[in-house]
N, C-alpha and C. Protein backbone atom coordinates (compact mmCIF):
# COMPACT_ATOMS: atom_id res chain seq x y z
N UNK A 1 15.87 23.00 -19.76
CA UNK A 1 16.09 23.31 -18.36
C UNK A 1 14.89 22.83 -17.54
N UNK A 2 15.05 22.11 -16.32
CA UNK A 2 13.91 21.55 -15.80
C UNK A 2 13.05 22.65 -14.74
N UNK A 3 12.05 22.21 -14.96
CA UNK A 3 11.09 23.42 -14.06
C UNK A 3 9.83 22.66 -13.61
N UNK A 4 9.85 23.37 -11.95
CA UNK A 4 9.40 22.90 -10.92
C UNK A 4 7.60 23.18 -11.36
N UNK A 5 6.75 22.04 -11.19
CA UNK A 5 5.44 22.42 -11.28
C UNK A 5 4.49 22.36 -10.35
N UNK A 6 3.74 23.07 -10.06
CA UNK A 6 2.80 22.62 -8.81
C UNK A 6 1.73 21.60 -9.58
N UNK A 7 1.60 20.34 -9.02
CA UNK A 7 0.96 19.70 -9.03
C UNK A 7 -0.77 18.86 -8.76
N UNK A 8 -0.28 19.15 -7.51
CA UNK A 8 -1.15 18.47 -6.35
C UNK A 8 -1.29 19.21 -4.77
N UNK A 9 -2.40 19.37 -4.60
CA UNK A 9 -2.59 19.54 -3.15
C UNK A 9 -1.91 18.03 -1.82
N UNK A 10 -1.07 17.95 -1.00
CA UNK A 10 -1.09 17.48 -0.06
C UNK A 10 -2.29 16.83 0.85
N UNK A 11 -3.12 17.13 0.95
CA UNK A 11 -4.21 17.03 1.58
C UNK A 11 -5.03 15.82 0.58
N UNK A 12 -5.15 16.22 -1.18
CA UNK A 12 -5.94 15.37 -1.98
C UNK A 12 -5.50 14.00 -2.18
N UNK A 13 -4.44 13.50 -1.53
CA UNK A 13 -4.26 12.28 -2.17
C UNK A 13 -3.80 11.49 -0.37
N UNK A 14 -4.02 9.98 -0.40
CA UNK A 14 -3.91 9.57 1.32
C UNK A 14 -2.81 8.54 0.74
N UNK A 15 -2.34 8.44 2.20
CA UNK A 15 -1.54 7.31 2.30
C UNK A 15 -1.50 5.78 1.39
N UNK A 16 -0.14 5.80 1.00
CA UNK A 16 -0.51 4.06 -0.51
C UNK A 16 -1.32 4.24 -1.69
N UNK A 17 -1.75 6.04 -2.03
CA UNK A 17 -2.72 5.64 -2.88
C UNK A 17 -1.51 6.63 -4.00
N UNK A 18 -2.15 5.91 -5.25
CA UNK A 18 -1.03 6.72 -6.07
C UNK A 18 -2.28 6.95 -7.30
N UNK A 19 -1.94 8.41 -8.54
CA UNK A 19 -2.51 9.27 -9.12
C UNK A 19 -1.93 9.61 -10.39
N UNK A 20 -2.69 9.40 -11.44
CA UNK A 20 -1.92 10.04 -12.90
C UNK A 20 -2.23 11.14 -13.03
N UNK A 21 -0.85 12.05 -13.53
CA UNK A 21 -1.08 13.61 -14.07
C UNK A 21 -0.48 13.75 -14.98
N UNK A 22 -1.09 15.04 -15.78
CA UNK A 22 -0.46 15.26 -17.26
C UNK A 22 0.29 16.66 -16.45
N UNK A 23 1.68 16.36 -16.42
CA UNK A 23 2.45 17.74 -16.30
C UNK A 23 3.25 18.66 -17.50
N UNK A 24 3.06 19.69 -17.21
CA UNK A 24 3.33 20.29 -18.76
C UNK A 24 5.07 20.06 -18.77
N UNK A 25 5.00 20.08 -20.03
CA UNK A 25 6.73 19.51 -20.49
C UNK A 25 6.71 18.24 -20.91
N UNK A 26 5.99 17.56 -20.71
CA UNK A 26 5.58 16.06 -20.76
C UNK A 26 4.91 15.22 -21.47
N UNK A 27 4.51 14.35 -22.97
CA UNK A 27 3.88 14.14 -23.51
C UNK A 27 2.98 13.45 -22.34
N UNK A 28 3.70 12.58 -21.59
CA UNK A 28 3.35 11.37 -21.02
C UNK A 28 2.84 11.39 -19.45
N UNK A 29 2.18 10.76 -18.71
CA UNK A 29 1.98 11.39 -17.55
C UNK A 29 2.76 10.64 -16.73
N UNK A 30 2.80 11.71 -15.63
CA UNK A 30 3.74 11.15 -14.38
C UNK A 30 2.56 10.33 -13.42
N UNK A 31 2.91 9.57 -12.54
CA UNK A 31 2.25 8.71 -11.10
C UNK A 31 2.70 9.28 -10.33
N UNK A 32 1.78 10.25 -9.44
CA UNK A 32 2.37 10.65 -8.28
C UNK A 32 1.81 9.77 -6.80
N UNK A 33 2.72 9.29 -6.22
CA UNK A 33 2.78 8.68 -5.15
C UNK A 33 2.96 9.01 -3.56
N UNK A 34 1.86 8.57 -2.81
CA UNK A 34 2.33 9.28 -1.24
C UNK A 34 2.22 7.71 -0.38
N UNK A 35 3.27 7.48 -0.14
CA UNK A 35 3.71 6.45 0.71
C UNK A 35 4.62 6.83 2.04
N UNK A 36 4.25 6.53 3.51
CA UNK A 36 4.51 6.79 4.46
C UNK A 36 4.63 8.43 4.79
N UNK A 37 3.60 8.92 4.60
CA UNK A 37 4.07 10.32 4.35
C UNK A 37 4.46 11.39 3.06
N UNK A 38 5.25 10.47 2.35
CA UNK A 38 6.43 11.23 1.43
C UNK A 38 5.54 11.15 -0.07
N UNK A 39 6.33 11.88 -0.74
CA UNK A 39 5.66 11.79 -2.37
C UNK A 39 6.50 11.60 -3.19
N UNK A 40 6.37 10.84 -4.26
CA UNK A 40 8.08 9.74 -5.17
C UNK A 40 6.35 10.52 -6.40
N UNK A 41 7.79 10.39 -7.76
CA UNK A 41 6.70 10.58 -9.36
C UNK A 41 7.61 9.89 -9.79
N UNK A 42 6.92 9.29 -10.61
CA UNK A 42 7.54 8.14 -11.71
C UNK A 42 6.39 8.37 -12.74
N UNK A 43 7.56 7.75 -13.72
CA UNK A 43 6.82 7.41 -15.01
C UNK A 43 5.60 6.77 -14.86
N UNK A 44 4.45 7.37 -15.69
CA UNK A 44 3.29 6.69 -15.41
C UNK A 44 2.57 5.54 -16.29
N UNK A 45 3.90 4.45 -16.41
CA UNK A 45 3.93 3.46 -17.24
C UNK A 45 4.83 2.24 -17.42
N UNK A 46 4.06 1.01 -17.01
CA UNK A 46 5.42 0.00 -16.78
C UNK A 46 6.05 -0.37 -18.31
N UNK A 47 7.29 -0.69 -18.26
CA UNK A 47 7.79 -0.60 -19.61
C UNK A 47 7.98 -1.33 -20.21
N UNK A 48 6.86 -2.97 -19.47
CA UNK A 48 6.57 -4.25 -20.32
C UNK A 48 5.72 -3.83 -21.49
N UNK A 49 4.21 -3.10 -21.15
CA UNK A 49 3.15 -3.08 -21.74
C UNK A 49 2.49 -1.83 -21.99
N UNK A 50 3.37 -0.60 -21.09
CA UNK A 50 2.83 0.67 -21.19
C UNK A 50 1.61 0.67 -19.93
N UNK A 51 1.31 -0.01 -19.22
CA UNK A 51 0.02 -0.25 -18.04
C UNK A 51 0.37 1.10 -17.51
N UNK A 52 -0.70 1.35 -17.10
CA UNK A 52 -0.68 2.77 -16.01
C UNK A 52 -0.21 2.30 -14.67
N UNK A 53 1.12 2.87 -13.97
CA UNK A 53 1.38 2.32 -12.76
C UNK A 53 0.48 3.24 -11.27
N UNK A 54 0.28 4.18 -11.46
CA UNK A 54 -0.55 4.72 -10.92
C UNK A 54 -1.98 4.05 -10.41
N UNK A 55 -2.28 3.28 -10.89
CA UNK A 55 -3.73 2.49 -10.74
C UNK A 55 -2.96 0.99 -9.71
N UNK A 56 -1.53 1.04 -9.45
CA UNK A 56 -1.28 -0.02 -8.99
C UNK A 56 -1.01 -0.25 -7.15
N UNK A 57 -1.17 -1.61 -6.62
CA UNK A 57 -0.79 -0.96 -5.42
C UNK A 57 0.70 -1.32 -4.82
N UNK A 58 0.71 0.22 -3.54
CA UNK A 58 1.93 0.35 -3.30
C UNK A 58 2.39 -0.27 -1.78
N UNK A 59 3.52 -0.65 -1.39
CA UNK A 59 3.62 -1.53 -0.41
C UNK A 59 5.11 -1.12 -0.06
N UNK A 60 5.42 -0.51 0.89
CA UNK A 60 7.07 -0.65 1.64
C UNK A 60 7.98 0.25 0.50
N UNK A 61 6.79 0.82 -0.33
CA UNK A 61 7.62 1.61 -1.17
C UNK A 61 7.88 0.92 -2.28
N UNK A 62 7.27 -0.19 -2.78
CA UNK A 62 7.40 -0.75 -4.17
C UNK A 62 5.78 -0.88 -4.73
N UNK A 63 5.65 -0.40 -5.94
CA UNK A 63 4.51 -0.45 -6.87
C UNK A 63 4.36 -1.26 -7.66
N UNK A 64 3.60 -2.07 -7.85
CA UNK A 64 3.06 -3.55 -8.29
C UNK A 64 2.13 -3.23 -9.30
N UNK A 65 2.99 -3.36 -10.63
CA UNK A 65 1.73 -3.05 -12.28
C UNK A 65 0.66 -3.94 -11.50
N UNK A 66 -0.15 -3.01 -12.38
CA UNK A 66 -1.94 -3.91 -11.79
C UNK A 66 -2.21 -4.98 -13.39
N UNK A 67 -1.39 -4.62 -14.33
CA UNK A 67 -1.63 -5.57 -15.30
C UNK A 67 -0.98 -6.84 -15.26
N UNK A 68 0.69 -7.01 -15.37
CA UNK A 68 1.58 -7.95 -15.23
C UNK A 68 2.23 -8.34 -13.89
N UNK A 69 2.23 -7.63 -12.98
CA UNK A 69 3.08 -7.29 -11.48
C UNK A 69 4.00 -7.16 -11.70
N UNK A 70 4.85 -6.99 -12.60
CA UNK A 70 6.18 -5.87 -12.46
C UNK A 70 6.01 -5.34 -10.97
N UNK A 71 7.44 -4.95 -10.11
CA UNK A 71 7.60 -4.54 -8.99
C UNK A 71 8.59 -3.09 -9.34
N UNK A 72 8.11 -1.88 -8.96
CA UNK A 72 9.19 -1.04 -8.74
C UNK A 72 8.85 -0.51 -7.81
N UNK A 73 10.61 0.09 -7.47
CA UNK A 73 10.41 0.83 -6.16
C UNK A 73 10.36 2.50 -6.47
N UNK A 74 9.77 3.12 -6.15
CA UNK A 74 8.77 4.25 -6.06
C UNK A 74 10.25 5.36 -5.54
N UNK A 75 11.14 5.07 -4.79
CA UNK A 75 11.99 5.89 -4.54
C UNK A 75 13.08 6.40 -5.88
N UNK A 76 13.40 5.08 -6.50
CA UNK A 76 14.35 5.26 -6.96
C UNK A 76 14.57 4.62 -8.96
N UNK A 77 12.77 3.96 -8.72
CA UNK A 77 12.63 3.16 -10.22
C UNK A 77 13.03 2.07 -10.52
N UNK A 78 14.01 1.79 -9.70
CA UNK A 78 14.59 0.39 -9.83
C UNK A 78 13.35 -0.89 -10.15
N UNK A 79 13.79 -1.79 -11.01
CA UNK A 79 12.79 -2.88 -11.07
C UNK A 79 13.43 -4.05 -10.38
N UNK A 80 12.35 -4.44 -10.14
CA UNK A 80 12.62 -5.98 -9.32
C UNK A 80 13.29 -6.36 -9.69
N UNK A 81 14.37 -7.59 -9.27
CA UNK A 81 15.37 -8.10 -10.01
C UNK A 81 15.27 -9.23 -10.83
N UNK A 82 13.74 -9.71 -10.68
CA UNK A 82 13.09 -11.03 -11.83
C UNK A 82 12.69 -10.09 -12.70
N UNK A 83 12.58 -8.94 -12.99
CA UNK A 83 11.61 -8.39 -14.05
C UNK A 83 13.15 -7.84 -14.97
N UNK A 84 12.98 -8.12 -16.71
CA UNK A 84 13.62 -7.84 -17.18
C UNK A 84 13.53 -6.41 -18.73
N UNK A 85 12.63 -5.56 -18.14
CA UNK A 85 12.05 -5.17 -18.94
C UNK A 85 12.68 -3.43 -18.55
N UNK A 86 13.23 -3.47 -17.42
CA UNK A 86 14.41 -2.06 -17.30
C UNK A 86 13.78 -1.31 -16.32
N UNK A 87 14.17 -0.41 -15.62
CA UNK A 87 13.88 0.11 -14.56
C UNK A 87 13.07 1.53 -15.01
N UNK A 88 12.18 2.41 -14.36
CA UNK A 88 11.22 3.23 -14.70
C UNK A 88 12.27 5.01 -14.40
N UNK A 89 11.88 5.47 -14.94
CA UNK A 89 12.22 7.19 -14.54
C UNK A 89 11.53 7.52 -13.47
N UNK A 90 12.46 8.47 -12.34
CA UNK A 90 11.41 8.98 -11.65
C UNK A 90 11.69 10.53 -11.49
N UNK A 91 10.80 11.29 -11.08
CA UNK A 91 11.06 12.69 -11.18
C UNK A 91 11.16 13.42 -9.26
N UNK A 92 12.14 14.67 -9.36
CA UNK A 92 11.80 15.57 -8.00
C UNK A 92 10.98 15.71 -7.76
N UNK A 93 10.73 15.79 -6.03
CA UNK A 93 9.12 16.03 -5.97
C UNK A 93 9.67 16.69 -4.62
N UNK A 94 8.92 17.87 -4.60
CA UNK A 94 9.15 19.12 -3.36
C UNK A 94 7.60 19.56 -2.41
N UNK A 95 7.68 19.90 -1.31
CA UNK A 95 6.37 20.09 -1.06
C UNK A 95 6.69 21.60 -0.29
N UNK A 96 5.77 22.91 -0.67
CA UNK A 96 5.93 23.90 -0.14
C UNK A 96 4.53 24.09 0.11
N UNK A 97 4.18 24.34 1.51
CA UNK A 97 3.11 24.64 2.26
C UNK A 97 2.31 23.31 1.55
N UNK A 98 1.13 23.50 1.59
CA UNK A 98 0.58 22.10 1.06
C UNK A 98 0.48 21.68 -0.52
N UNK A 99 1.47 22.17 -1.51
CA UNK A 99 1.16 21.78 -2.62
C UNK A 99 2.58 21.44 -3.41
N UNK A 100 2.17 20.16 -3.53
CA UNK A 100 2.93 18.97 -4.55
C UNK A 100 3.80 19.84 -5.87
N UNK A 101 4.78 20.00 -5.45
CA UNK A 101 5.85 20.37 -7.12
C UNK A 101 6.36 18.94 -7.35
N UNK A 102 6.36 18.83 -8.78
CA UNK A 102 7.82 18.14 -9.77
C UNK A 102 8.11 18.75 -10.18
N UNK A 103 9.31 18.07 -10.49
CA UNK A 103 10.59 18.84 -11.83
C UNK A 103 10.68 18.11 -12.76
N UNK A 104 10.25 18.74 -14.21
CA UNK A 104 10.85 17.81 -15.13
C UNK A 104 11.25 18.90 -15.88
């Protein structure tokens, strides 16, 4: 059953910049992302090479591996449509008063 975690403060992370966390339930860590405002979690790993996508940068809502450039989009995981290596997981992300929940 999935359950909501507090994460992150609102305030700690700025605009385009994205963050790895170990959330419990999870061997693996999520990338949490704040682009135009909003906050998207995805897998925190492109699924050419395992790269941390979190360390990558984000643009119009697509995240660019900092190792290979794989392109995904941060809303929904989808991969670019030249990249053939499959599209990423992404998780709920809720904000109550200033602090960051997922659901996994």
């Amino acid at each position: 059953m999935p359950v909501w975690h507090p994460v992150f403060k609102t305030s700690d992370i700025v605009d385009g910049q994205g963050i790895s966390l170990n959330v419990p339930g999870r061997r693996k860590p999520v990338a949490l992302f704040r682009w135009a405002g909003q906050f998207f979690a995805v897998n925190d790993e492109c699924p050419h090479a395992n790269a941390p996508l979190s360390g990558g940068k984000v643009s119009d809502f697509i995240v660019t591996c900092p190792s290979h450039g794989a392109k995904f989009d941060i809303r929904n995981g989808k991969s670019d449509k030249d990249f053939f290596y499959g599209d990423i997981k992404t998780f709920p992300v809720k904000i109550e008063g200033d602090t960051v929940y997922i659901e996994v």
